[in-house]
C-alpha atoms as a PDB file:
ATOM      1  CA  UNK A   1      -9.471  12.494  -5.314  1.00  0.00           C
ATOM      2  CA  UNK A   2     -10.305   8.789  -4.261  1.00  0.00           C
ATOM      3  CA  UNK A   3      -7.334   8.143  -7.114  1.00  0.00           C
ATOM      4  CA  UNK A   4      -5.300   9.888  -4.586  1.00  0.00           C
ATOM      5  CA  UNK A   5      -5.382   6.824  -1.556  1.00  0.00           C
ATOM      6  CA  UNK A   6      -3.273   4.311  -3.054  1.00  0.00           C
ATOM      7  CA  UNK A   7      -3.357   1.630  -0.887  1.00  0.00           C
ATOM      8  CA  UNK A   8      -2.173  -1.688   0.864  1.00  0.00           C
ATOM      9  CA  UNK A   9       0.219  -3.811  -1.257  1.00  0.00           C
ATOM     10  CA  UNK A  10       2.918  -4.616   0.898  1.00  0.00           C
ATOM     11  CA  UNK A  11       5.009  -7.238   2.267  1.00  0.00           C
ATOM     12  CA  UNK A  12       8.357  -8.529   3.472  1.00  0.00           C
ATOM     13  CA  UNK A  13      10.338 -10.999   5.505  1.00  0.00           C
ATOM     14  CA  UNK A  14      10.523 -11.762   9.218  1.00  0.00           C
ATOM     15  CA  UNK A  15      11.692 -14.482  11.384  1.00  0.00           C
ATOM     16  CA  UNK A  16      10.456 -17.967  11.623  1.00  0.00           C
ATOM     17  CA  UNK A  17      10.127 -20.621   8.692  1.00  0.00           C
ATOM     18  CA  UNK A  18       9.759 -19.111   4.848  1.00  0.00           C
ATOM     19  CA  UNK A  19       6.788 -20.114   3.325  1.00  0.00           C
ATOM     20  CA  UNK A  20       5.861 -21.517   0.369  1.00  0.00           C
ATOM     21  CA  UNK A  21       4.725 -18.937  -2.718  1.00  0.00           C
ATOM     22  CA  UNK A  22       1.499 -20.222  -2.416  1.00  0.00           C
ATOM     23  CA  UNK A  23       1.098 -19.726   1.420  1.00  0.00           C
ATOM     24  CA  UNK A  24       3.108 -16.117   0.883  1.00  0.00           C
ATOM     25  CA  UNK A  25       0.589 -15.092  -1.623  1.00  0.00           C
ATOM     26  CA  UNK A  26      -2.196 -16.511   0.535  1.00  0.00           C
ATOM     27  CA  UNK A  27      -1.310 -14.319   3.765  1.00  0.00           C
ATOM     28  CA  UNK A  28      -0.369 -11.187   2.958  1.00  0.00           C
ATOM     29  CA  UNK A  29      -3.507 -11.538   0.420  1.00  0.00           C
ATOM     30  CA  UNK A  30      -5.323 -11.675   4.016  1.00  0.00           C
ATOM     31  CA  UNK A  31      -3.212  -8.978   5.463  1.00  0.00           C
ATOM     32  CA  UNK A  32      -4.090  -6.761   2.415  1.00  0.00           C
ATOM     33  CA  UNK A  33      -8.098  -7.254   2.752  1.00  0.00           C
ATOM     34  CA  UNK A  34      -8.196  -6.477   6.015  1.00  0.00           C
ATOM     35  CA  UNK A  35      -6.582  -3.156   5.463  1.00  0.00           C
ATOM     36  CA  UNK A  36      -8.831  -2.280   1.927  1.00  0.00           C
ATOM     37  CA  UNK A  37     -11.576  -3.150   4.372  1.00  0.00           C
ATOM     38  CA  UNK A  38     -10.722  -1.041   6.489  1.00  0.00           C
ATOM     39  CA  UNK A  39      -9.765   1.781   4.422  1.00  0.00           C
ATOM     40  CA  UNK A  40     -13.318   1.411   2.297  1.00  0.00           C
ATOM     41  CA  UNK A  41     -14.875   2.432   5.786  1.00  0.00           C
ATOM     42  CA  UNK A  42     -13.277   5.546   5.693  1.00  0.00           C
ATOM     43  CA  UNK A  43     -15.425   6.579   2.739  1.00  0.00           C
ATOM     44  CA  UNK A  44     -14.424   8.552  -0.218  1.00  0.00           C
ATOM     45  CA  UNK A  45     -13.392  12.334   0.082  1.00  0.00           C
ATOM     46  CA  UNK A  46     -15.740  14.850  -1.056  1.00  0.00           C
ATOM     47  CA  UNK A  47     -13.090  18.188  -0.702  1.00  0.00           C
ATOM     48  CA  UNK A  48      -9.895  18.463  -0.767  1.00  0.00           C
ATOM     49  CA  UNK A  49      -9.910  18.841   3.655  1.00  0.00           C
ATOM     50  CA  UNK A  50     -11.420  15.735   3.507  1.00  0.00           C
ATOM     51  CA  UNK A  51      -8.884  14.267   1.491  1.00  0.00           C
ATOM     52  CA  UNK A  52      -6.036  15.348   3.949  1.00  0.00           C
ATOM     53  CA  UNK A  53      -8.496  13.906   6.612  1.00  0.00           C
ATOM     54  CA  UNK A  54      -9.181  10.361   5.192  1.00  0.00           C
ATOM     55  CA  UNK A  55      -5.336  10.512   3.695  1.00  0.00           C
ATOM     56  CA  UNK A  56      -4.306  10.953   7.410  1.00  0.00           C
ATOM     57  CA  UNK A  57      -6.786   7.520   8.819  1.00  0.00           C
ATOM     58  CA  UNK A  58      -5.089   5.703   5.957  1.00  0.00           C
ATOM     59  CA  UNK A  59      -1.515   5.924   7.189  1.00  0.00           C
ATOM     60  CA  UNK A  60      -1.965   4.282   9.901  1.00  0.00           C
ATOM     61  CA  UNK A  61      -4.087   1.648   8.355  1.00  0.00           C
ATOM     62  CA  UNK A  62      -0.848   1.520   6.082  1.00  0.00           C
ATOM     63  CA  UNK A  63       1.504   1.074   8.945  1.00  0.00           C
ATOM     64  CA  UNK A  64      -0.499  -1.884  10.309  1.00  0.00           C
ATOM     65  CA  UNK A  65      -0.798  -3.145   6.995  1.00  0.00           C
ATOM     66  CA  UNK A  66       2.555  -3.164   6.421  1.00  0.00           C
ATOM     67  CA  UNK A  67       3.475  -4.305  10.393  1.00  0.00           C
ATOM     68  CA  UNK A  68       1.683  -7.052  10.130  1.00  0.00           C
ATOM     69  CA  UNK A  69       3.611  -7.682   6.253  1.00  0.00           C
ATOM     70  CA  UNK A  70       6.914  -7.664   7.467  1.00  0.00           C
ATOM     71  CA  UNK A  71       6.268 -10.693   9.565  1.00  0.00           C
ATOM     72  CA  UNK A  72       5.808 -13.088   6.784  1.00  0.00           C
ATOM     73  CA  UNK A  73       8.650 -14.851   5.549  1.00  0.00           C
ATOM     74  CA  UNK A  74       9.057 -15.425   1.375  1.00  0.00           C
ATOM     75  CA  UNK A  75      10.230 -18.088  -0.366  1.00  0.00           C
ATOM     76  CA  UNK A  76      14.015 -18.036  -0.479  1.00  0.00           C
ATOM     77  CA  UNK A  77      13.417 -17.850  -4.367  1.00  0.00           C
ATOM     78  CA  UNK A  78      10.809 -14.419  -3.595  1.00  0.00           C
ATOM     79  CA  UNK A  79      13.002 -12.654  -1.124  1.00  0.00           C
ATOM     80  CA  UNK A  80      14.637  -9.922  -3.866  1.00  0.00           C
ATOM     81  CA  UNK A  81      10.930  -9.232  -5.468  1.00  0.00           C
ATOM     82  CA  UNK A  82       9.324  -9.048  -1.437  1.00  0.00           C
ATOM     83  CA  UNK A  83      12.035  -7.123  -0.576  1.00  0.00           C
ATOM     84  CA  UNK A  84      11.663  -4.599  -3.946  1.00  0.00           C
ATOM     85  CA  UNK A  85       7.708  -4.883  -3.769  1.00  0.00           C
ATOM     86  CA  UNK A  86       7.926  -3.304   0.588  1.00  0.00           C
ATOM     87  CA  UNK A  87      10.305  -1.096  -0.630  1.00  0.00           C
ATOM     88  CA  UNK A  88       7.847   0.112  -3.171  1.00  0.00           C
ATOM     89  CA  UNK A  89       4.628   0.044  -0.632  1.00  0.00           C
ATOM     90  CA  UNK A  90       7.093   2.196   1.505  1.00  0.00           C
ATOM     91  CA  UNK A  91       7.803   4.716  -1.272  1.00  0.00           C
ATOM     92  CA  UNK A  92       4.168   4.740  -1.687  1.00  0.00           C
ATOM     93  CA  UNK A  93       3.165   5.098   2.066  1.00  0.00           C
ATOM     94  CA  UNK A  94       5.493   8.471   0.786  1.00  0.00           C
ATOM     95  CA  UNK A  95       3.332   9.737  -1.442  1.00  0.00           C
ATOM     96  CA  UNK A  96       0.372   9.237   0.508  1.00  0.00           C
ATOM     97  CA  UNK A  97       2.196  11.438   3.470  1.00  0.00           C
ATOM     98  CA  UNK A  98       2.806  14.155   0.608  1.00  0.00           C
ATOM     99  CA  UNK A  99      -1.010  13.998  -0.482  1.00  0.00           C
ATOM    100  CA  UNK A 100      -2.396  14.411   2.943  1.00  0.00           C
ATOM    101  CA  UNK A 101       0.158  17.507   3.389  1.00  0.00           C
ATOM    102  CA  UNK A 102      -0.685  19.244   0.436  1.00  0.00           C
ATOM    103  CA  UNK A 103      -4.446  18.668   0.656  1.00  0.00           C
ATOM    104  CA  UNK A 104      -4.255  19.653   4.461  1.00  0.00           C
ATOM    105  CA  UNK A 105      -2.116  22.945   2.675  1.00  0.00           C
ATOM    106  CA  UNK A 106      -5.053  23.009  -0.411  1.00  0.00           C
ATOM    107  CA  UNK A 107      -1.995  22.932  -2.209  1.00  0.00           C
ATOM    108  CA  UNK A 108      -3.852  21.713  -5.822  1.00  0.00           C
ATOM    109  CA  UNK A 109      -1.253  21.880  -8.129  1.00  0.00           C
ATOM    110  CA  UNK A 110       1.278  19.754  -6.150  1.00  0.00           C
ATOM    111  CA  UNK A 111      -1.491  17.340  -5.101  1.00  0.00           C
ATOM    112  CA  UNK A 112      -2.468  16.446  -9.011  1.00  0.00           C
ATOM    113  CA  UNK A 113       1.850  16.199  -9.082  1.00  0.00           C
ATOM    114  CA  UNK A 114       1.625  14.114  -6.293  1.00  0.00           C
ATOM    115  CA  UNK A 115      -0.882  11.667  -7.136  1.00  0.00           C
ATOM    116  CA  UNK A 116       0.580  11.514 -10.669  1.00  0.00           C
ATOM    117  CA  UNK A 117       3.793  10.055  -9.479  1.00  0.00           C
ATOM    118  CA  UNK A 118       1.398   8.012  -7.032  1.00  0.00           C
ATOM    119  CA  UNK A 119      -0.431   5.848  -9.986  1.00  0.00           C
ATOM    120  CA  UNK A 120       2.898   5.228 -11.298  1.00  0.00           C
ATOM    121  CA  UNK A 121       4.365   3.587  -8.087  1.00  0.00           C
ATOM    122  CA  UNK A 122       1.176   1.516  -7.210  1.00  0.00           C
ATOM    123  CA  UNK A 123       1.160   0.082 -10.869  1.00  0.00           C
ATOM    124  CA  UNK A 124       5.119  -0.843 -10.075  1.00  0.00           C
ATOM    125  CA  UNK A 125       3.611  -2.607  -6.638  1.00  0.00           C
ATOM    126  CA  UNK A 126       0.616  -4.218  -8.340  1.00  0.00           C
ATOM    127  CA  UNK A 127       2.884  -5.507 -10.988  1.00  0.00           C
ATOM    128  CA  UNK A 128       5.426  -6.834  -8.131  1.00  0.00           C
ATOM    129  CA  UNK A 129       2.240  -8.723  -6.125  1.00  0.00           C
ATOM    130  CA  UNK A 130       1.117  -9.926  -9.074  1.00  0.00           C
ATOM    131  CA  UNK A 131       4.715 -11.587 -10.059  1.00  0.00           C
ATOM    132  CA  UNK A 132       4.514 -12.875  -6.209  1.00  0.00           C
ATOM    133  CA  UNK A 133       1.277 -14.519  -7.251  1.00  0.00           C
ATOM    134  CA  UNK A 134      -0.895 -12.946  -5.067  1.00  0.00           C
ATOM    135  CA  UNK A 135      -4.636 -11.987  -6.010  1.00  0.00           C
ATOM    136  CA  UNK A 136      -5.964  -9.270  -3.402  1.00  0.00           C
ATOM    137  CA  UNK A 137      -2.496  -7.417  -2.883  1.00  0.00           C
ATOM    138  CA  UNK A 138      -2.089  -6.163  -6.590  1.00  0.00           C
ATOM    139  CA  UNK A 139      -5.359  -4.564  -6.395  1.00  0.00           C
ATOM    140  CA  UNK A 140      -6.556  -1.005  -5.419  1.00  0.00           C
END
């Protein structure tokens, strides 16, 4: 079940100056830490209620996570893989919605579905943090 809470790659663009790749990588590294630390307080789920429980705490750790994302600015030369790589953290802030419904529903067989399709969208973010050089991000 603790495959099931994909978590905290994200990023994106905001106002102010862009930043180097380095600096990029460096902050929303930061950003993503805080929220894993976070999210490793929450404990892994024993049941399947838990799971829709601890699924639940993680979405908003998510949404702050990616809040506080969105106010970095890439590289000019990053902005198309930040831009993909939020648009995939979104799809999987998705998922994780759709795991704490069906777990909340103990809904098994569209839970194992669900976290299926999960792995494969959080390799496609790990793989897009890792091309944006960062270190923490591109880890679950």
């Amino acid at each position: 079940m603790a495959v099931a809470l994909v978590m905290l790659p994200a990023c994106g663009s905001g106002g102010g100056q862009p930043l180097t790749k380095a600096q990029y990588a460096a902050k929303a590294d930061a950003i993503c830490a805080k929220g894993s630390e976070r999210q490793k307080a929450l404990g892994n789920p024993t049941s399947v209620a838990e799971l829709g429980r601890v699924a639940d705490r993680t979405l908003s750790i998510l949404d702050d996570a990616i809040s506080d994302l969105n106010k970095l600015k890439p590289p000019a030369s990053e902005q198309t893989k930040a831009d993909q790589w939020l648009a995939q953290v979104r799809q999987l802030r998705d998922d994780l919605e759709q795991i704490r419904d069906k777990a909340k529903a103990q809904d098994l067989k569209a839970l194992q579905q669900i976290a299926t399709t999960s792995q494969q969208h959080n390799a496609q973010a790990n793989q897009l943090a890792t091309d944006l050089g960062m270190t923490v991000c591109n880890k679950n």
